[in-house]
C-alpha atoms as a PDB file:
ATOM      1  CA  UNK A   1       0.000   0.000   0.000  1.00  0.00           C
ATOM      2  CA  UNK A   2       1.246   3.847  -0.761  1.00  0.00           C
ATOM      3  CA  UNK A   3       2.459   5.521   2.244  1.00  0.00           C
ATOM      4  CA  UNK A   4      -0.568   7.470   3.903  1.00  0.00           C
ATOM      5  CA  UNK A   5       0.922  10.826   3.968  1.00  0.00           C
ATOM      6  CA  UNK A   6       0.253  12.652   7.794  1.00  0.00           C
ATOM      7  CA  UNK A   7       1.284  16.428   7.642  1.00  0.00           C
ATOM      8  CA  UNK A   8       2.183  17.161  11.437  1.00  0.00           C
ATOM      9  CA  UNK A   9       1.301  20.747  12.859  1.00  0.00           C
ATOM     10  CA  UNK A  10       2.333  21.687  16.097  1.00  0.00           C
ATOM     11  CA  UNK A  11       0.718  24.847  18.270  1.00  0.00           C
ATOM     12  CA  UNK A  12       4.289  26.301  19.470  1.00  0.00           C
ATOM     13  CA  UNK A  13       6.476  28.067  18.205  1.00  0.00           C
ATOM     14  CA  UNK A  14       9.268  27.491  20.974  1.00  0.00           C
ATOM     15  CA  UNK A  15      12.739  25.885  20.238  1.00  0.00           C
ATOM     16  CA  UNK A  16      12.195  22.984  22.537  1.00  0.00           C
ATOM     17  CA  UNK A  17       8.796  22.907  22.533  1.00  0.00           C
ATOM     18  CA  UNK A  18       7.632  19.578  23.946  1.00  0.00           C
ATOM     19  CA  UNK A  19       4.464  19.699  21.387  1.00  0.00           C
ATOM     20  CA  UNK A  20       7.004  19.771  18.409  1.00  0.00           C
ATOM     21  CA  UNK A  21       9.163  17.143  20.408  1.00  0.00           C
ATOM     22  CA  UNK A  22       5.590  14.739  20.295  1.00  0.00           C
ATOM     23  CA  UNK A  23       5.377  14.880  16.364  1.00  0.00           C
ATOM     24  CA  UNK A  24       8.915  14.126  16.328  1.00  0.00           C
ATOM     25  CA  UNK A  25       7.892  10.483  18.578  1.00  0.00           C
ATOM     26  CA  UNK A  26       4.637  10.365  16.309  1.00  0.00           C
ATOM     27  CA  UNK A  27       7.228  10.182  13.366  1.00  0.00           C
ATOM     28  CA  UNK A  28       9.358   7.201  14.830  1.00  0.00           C
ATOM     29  CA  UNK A  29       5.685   5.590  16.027  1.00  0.00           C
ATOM     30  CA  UNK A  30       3.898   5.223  12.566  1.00  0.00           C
ATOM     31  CA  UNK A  31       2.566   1.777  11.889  1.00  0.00           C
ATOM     32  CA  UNK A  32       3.711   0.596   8.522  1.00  0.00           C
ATOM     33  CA  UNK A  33       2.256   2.589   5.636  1.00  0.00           C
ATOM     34  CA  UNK A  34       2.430   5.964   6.968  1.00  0.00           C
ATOM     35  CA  UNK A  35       5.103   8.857   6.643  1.00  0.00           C
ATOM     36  CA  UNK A  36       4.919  12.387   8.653  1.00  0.00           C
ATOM     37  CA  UNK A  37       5.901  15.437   7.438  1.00  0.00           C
ATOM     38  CA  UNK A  38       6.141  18.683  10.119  1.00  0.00           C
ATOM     39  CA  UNK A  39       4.945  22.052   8.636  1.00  0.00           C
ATOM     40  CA  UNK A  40       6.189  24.766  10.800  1.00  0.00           C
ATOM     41  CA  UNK A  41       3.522  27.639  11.390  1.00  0.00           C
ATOM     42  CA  UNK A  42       6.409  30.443  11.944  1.00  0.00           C
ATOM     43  CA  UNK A  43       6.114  31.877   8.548  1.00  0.00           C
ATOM     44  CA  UNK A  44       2.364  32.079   8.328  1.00  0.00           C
ATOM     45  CA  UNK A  45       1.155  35.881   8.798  1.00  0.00           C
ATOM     46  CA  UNK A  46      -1.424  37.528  10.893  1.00  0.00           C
ATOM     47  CA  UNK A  47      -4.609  36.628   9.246  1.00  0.00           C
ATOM     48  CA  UNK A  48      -5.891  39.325   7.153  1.00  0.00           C
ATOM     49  CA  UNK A  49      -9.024  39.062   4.576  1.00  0.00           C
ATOM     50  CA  UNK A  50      -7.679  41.584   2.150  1.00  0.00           C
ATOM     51  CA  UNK A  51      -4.808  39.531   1.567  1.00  0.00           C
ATOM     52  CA  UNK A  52      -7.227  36.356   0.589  1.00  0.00           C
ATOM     53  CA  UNK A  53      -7.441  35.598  -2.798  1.00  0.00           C
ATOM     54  CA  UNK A  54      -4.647  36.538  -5.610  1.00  0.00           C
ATOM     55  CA  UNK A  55      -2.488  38.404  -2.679  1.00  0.00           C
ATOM     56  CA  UNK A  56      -2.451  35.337  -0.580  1.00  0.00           C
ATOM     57  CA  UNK A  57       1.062  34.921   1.019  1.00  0.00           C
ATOM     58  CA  UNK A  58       3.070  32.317  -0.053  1.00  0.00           C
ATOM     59  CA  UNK A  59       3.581  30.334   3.403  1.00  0.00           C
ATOM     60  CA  UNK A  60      -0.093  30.107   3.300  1.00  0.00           C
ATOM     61  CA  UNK A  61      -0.506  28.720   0.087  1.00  0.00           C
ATOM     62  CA  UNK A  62       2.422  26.111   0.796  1.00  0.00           C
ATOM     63  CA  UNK A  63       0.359  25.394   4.137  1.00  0.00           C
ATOM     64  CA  UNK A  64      -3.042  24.962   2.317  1.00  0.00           C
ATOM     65  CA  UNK A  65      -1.495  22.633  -0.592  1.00  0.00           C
ATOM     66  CA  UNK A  66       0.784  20.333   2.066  1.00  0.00           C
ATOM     67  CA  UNK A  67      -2.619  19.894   4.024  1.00  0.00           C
ATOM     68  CA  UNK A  68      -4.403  19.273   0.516  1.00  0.00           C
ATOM     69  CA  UNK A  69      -2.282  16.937  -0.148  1.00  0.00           C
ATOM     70  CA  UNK A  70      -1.737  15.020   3.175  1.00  0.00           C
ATOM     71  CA  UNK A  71      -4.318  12.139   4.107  1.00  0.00           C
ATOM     72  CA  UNK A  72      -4.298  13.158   7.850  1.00  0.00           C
ATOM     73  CA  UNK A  73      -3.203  15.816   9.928  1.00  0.00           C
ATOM     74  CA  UNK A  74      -1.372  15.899  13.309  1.00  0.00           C
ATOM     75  CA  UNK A  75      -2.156  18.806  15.477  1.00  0.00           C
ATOM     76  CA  UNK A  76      -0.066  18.975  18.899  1.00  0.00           C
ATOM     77  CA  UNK A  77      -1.560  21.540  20.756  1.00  0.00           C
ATOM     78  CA  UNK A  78      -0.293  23.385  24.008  1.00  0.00           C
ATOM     79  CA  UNK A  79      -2.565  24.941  26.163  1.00  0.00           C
ATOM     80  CA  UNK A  80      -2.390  28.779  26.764  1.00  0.00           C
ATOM     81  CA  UNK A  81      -5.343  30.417  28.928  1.00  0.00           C
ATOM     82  CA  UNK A  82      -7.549  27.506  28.976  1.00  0.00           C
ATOM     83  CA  UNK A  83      -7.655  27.163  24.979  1.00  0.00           C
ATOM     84  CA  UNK A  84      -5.297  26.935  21.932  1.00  0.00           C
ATOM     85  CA  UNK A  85      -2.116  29.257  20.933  1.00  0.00           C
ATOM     86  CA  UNK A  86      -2.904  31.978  18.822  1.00  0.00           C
ATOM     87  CA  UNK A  87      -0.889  30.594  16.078  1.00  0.00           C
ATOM     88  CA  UNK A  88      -2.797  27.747  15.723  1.00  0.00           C
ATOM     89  CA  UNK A  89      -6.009  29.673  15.526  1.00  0.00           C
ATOM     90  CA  UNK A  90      -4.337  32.079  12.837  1.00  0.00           C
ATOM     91  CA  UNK A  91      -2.790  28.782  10.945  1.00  0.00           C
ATOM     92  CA  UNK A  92      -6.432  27.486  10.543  1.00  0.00           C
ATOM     93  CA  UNK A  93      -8.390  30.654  10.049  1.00  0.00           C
ATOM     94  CA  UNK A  94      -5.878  30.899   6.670  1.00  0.00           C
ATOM     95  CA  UNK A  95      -6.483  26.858   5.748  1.00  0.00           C
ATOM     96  CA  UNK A  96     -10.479  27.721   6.238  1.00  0.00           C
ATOM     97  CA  UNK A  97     -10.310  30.160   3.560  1.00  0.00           C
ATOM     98  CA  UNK A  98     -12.617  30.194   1.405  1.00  0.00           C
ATOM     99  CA  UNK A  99     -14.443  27.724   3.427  1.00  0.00           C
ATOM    100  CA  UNK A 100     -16.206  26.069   0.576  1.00  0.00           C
ATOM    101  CA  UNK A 101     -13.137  25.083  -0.774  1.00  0.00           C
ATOM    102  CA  UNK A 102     -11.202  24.968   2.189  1.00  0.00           C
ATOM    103  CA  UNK A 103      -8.716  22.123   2.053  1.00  0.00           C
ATOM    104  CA  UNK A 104      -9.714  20.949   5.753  1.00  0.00           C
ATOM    105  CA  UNK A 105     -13.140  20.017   4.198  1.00  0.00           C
ATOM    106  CA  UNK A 106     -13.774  16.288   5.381  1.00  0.00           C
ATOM    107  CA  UNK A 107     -10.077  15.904   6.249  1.00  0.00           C
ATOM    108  CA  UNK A 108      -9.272  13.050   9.083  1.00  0.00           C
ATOM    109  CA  UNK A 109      -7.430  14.947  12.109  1.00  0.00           C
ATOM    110  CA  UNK A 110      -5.754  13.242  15.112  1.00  0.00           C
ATOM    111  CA  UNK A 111      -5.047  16.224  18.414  1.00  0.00           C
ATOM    112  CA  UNK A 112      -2.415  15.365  20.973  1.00  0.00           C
ATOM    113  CA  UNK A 113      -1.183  17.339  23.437  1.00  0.00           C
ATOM    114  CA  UNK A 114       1.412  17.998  26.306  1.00  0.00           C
ATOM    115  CA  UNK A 115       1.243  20.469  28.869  1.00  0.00           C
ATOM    116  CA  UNK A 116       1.131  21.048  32.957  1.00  0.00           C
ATOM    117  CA  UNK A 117      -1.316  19.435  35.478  1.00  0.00           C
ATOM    118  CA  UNK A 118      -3.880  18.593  33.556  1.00  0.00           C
ATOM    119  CA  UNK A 119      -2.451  17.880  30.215  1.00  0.00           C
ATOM    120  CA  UNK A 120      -4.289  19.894  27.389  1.00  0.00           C
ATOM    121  CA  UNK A 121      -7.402  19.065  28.184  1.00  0.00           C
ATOM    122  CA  UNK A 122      -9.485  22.913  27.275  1.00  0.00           C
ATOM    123  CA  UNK A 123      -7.071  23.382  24.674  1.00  0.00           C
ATOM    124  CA  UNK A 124      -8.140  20.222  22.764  1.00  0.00           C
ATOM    125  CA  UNK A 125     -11.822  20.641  23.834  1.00  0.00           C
ATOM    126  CA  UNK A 126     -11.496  23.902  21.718  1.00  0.00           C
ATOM    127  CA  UNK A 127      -9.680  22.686  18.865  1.00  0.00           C
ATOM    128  CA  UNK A 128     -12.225  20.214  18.540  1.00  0.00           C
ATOM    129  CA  UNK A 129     -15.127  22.717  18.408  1.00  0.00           C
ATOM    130  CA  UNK A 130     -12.739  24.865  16.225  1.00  0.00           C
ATOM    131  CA  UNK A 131     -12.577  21.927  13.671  1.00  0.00           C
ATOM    132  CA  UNK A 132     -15.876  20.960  13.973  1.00  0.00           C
ATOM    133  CA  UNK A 133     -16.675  23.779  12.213  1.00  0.00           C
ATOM    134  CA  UNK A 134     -14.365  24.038   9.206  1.00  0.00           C
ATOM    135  CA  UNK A 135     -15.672  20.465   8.426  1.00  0.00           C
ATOM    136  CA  UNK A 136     -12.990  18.182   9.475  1.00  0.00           C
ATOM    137  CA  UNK A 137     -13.500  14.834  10.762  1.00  0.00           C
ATOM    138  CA  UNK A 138     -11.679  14.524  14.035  1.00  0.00           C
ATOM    139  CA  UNK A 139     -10.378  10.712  15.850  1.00  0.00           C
ATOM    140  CA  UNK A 140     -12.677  10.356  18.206  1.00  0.00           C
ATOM    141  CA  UNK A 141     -10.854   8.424  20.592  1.00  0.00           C
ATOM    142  CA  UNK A 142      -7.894   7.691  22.260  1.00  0.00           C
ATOM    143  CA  UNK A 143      -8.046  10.895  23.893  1.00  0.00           C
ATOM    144  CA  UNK A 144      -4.138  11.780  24.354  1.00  0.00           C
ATOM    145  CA  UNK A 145      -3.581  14.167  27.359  1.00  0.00           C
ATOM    146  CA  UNK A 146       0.061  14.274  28.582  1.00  0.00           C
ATOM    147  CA  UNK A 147       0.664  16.137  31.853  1.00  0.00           C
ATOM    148  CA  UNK A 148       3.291  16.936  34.035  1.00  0.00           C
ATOM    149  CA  UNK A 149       5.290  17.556  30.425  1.00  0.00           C
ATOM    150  CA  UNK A 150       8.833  18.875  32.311  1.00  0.00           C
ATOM    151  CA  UNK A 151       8.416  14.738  34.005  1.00  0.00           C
ATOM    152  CA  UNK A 152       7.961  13.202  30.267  1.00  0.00           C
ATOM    153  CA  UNK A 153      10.938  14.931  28.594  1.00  0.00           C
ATOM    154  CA  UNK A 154      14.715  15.147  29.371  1.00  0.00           C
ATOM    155  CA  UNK A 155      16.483  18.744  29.220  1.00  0.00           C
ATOM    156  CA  UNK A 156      17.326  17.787  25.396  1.00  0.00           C
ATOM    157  CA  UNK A 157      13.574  17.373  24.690  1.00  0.00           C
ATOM    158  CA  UNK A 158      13.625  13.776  24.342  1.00  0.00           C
ATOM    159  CA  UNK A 159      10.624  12.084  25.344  1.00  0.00           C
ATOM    160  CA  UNK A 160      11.475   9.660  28.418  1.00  0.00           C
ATOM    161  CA  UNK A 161       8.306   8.412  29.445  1.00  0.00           C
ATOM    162  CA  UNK A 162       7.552   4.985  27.661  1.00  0.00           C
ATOM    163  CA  UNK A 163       4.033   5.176  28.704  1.00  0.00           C
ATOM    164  CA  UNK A 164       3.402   8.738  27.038  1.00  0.00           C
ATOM    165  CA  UNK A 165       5.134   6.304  24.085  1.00  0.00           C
ATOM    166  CA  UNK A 166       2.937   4.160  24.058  1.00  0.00           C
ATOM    167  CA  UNK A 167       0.193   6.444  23.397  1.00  0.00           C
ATOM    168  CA  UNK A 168       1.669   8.326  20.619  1.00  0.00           C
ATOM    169  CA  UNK A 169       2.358   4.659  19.062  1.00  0.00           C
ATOM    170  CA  UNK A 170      -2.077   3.840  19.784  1.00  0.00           C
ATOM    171  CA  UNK A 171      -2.848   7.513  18.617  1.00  0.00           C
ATOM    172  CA  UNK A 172      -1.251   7.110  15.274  1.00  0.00           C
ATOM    173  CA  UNK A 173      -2.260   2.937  14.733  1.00  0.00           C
ATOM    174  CA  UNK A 174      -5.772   4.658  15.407  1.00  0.00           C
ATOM    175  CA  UNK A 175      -5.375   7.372  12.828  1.00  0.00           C
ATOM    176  CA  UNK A 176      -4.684   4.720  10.378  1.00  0.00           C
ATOM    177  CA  UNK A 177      -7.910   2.854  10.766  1.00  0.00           C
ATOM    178  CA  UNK A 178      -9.548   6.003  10.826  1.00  0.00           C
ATOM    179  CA  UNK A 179      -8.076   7.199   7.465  1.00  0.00           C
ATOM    180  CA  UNK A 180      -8.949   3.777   5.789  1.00  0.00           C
ATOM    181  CA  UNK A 181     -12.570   4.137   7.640  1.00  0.00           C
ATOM    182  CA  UNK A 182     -13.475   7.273   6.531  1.00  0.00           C
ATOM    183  CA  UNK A 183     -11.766   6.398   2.830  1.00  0.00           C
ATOM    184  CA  UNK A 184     -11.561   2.392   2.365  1.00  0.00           C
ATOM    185  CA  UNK A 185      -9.688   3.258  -1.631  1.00  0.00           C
ATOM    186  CA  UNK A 186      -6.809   4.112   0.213  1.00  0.00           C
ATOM    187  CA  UNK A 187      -6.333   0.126   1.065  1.00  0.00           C
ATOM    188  CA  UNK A 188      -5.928   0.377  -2.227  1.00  0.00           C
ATOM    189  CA  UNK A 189      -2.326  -0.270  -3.646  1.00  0.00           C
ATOM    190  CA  UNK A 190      -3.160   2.577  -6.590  1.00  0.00           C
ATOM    191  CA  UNK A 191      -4.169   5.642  -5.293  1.00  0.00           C
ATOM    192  CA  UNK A 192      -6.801   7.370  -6.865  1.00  0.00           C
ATOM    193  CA  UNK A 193      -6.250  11.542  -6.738  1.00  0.00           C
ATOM    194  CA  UNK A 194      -8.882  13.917  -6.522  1.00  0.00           C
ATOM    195  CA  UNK A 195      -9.587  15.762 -10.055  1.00  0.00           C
END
């Protein structure tokens, strides 16, 4: 079967954030048939509806074709103030544009998340709404909330708890299933692409 094709977005834009450290394990945790790529959301603008259309900056074209193209996405979100990082909220505003040919339209979406006490728990709550919306269709379960993040990663950013492993390895075996659920041609060993 062709390698289903995961584009990995996390909701930080820190150096050694632990949420871009997670798509880094999700990347050495695929089940067989799967490849991740990692966008980086430091070059997409400040959304701005007069630059829609023919002034569209380029990151965010690059953004919307990579999630196009991907059969999945990834989204490791922190939690800031009880929700999502701005950037995140800015990097899908641009990918919801124009929302009837939005490229998030009916795509599969897997959320992880690390963060303090209680994990990401709000932040995911709202990303789900959030995607709800712009017509994605989310994993339902597992539900992956890591807590207590500066306990599950070394100083280098190295993931060091095996359980926290373990359910980066279940989140993305689930994704699978869900991809081949929600489209059974991409069992499939010749893809068929959209016209």
């Amino acid at each position: 079967m062709t390698n289903l094709g995961v584009l990995g977005i996390s909701g930080s834009l820190r150096k050694n954030s632990w949420n871009t450290s997670l798509l880094r394990v999700a990347a050495k945790e695929l089940p067989q048939g799967m490849k991740l790529e990692v966008f980086n959301l430091a070059t997409i603008p400040m959304y701005n509806a007069d630059m829609e259309g023919a002034s569209m900056p380029e990151a965010v074209v690059e953004f919307k074709s990579k999630i196009a193209s991907s059969d999945a996405l990834l989204i490791a979100t922190p939690e800031y103030n009880y929700s999502i990082p701005g950037v995140l909220k800015n990097a899908i505003d641009w990918a919801s544009r124009n929302m009837k040919d939005s490229p998030l339209n009916g795509k599969p979406v897997a959320i992880v998340g690390v963060g303090g006490m209680m994990g990401t728990v709000r932040a995911q709550l709202h990303l789900r709404q959030i995607l709800l919306h712009n017509g994605t269709m989310v994993l339902p379960k597992p539900e992956v909330y890591i807590a207590r993040g500066w306990e599950k990663f070394d100083m280098h950013g190295n993931l060091i708890d095996e359980e926290a492993r373990r359910s980066i390895r279940t989140l993305m075996e689930s994704l699978h299933a869900w991809i081949v659920r929600l489209n059974p041609a991409v069992q499939s060993p010749v893809r068929i692409e959209a016209k």
